[in-house]
Protein backbone atom coordinates (compact mmCIF):
# COMPACT_ATOMS: atom_id res chain seq x y z
CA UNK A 1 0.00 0.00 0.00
CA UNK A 2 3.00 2.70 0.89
CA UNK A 3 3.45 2.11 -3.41
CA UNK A 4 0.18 3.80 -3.35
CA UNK A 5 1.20 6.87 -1.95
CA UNK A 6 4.75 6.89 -3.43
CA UNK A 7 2.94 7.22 -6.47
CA UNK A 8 0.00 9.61 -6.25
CA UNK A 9 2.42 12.08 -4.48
CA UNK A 10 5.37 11.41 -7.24
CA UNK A 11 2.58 11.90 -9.81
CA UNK A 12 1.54 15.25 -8.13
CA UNK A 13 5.27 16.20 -8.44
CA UNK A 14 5.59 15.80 -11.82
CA UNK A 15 2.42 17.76 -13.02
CA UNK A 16 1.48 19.61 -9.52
CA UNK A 17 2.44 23.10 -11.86
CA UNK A 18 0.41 21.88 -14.75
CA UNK A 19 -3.14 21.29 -12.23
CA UNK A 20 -2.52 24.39 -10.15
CA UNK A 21 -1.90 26.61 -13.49
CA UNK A 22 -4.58 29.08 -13.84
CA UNK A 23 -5.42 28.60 -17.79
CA UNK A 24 -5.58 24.14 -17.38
CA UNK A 25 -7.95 25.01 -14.54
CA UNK A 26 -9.75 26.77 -17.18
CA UNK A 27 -10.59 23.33 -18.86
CA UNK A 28 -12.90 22.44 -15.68
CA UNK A 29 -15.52 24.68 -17.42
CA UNK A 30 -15.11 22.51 -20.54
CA UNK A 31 -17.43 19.56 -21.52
CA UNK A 32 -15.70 16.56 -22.72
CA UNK A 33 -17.31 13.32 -23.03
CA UNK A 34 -19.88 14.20 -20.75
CA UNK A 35 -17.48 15.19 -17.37
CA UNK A 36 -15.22 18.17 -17.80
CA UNK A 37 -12.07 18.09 -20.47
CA UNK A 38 -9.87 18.72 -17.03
CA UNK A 39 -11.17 15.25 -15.23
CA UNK A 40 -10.48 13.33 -18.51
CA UNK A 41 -7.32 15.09 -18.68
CA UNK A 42 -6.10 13.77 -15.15
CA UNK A 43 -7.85 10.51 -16.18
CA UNK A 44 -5.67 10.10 -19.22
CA UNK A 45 -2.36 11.38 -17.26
CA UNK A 46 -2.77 9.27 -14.41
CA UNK A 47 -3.53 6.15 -16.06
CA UNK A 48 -0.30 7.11 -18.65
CA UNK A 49 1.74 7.26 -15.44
CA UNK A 50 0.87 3.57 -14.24
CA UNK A 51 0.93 1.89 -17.37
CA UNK A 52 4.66 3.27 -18.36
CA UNK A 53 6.13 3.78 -14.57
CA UNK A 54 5.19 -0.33 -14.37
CA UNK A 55 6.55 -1.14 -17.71
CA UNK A 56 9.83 1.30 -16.33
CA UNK A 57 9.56 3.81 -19.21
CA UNK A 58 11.12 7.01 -18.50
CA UNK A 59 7.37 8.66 -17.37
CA UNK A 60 8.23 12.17 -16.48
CA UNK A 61 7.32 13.64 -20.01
CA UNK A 62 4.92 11.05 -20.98
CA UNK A 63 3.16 11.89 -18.27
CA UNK A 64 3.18 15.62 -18.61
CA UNK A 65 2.34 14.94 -22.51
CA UNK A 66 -0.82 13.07 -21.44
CA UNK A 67 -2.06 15.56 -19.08
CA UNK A 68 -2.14 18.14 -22.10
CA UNK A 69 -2.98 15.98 -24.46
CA UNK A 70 -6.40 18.39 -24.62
CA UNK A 71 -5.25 21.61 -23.22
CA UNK A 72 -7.72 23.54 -25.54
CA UNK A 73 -10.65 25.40 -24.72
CA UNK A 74 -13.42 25.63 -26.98
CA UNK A 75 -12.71 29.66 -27.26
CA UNK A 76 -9.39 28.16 -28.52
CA UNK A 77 -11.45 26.85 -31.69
CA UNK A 78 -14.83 28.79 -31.67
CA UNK A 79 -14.25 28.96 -36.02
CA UNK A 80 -14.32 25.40 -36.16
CA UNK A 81 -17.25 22.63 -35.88
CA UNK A 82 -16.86 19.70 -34.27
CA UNK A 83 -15.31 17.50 -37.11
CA UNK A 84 -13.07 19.67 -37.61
CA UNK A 85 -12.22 20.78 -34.01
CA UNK A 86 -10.84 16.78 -33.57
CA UNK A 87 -8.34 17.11 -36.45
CA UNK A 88 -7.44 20.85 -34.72
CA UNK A 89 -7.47 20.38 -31.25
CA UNK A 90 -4.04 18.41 -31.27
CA UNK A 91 -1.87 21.26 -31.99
CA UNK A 92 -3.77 23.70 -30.40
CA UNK A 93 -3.01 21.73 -27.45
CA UNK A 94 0.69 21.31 -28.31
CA UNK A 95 0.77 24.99 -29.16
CA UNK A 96 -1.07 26.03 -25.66
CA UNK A 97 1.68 23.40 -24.28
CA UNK A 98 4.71 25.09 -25.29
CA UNK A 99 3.36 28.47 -24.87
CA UNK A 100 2.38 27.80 -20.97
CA UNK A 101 4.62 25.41 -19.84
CA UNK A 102 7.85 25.01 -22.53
CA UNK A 103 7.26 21.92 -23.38
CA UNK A 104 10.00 20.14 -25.42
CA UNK A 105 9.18 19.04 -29.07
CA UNK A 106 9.22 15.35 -27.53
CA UNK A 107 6.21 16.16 -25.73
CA UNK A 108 4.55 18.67 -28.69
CA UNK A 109 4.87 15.92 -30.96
CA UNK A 110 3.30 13.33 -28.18
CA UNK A 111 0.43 16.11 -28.14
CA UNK A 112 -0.17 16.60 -31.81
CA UNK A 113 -0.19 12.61 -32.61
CA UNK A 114 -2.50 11.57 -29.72
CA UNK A 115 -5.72 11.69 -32.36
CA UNK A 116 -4.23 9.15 -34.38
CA UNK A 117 -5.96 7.58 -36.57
CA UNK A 118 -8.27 10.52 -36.73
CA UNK A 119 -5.61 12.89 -37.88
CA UNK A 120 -2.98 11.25 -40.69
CA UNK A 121 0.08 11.92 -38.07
CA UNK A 122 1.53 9.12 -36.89
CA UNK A 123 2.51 8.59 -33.45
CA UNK A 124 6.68 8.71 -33.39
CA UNK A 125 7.48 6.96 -30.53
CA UNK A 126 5.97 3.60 -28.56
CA UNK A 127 5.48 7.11 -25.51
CA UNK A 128 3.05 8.62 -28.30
CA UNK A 129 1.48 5.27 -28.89
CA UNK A 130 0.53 4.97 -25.37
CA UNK A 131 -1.28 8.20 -24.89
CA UNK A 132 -3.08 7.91 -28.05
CA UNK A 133 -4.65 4.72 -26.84
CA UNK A 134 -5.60 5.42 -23.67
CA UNK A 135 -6.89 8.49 -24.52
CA UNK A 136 -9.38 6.33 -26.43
CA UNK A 137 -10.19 3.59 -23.82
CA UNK A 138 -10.61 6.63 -21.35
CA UNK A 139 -12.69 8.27 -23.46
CA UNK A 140 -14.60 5.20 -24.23
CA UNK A 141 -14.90 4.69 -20.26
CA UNK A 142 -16.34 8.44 -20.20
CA UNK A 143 -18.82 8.03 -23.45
CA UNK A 144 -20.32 4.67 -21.79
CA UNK A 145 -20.45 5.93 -18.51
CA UNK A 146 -21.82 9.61 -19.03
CA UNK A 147 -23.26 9.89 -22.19
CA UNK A 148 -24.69 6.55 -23.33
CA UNK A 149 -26.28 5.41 -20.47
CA UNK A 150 -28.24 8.30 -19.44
CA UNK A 151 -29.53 8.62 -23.01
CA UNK A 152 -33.44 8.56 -22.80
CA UNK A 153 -34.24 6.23 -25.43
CA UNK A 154 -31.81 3.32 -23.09
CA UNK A 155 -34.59 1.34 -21.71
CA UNK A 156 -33.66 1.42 -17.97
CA UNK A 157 -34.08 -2.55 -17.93
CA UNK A 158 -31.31 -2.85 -20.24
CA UNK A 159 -28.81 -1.04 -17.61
CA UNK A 160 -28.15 -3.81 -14.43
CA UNK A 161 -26.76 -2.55 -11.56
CA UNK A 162 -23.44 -3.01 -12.85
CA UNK A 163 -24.03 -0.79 -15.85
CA UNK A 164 -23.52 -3.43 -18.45
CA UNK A 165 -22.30 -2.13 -21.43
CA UNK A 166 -22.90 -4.88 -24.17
CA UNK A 167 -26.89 -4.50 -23.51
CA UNK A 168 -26.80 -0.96 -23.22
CA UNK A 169 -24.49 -0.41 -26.71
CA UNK A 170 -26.39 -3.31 -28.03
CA UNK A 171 -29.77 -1.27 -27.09
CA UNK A 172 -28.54 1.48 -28.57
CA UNK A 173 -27.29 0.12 -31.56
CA UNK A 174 -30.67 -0.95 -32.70
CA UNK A 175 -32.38 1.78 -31.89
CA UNK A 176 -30.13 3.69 -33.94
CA UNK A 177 -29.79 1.64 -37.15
CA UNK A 178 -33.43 0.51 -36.16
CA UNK A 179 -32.34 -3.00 -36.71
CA UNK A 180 -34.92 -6.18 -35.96
C-alpha cells in the first residue's frame, strides 16, 4: 500500500504546476465526453503514469504529454465545428503546451499525434502510442459511462446494476440503425 502513496504524491510532483496553473484550470468549465475536459485530462495522465512507470519507461514527459494531451478550450477553436475541431485540437493543445509550460518538441509531438488515426500523423514513438490509446479507452470509459447510459431512449431494464455495457451499446445500436 506505501506504493500507493509513493505514487499519487510522485505523480503530483511531476504535473502539480500543470493542475494548479490558472489557464488548465480553465478546462474544468469545458465539456468533454460528458465530465469536464480537465477530469479526462487527469484521467488520461494518471492512467499514462501507471501503465509506463510499471513497464519502467522514463514517465516524467509522458506523463506531462498526457495531461495536455487536450489543453484547448473551446474559445481556442470557436471557427471550427466539431469535425473539424478533432483534427485541430491536437496542436492547439501542443501549441497552448509550449506556450504555458515550454514543453520540449518530444512532448509537442506526443500532443499533436495523440488523435491518431483521426488525424494522418503518426505517433513517433511507442510514448506517443501509449497516450493515443488510452486516450481512447478513457474516453470510451467516459462516453459509456456519461453519455450513453443516461440517453433517454436506453430502456432502464437494459442497464443492471453493474451498468452493463454490451446491452446498453447493443440497445442502442438498434435503436439507432433501427435494426430487428
Amino acid at each position: 500500500m506505501k506504493d500507493v502513496k509513493i505514487e499519487r504524491k510522485e505523480f503530483y510532483n511531476i504535473v502539480s504546476d500543470i493542475l494548479e496553473n490558472e489557464h488548465f484550470q480553465e478546462l474544468k468549465n469545458e465539456r468533454h465526453h460528458g465530465t469536464s475536459r480537465y477530469n479526462h485530462s487527469v484521467r488520461v495522465a494518471i492512467k499514462t503514469y501507471m501503465t509506463a512507470r510499471s513497464r519502467g519507461w522514463s514517465y516524467v514527459e509522458i506523463t506531462r504529454a498526457a495531461l495536455l494531451h487536450d489543453f484547448y478550450t473551446n474559445a481556442d477553436l470557436h471557427h471550427c465545428d466539431a469535425t473539424k475541431a478533432l483534427t485541430k485540437h491536437p496542436k492547439v493543445a501542443a501549441r497552448n503546451a509550449k506556450k504555458y509550460f515550454n514543453v520540449s518538441r518530444r512532448v509537442q509531438d506526443m500532443i499533436k499525434t495523440h488523435m491518431y488515426p483521426v488525424t494522418s500523423e503518426l505517433p513517433k514513438t511507442k510514448e506517443a502510442l501509449l497516450i493515443s490509446l488510452i486516450d481512447k479507452q478513457v474516453g470510451t470509459v467516459e462516453m459509456l459511462k456519461y453519455k450513453l447510459i443516461r440517453r433517454p431512449d436506453v430502456p432502464k431494464d437494459v442497464v443492471d446494476i453493474h451498468g452493463n455495457q454490451k446491452q446498453v451499446l447493443y440497445s442502442i445500436i438498434k435503436n439507432d440503425l433501427q435494426m430487428e
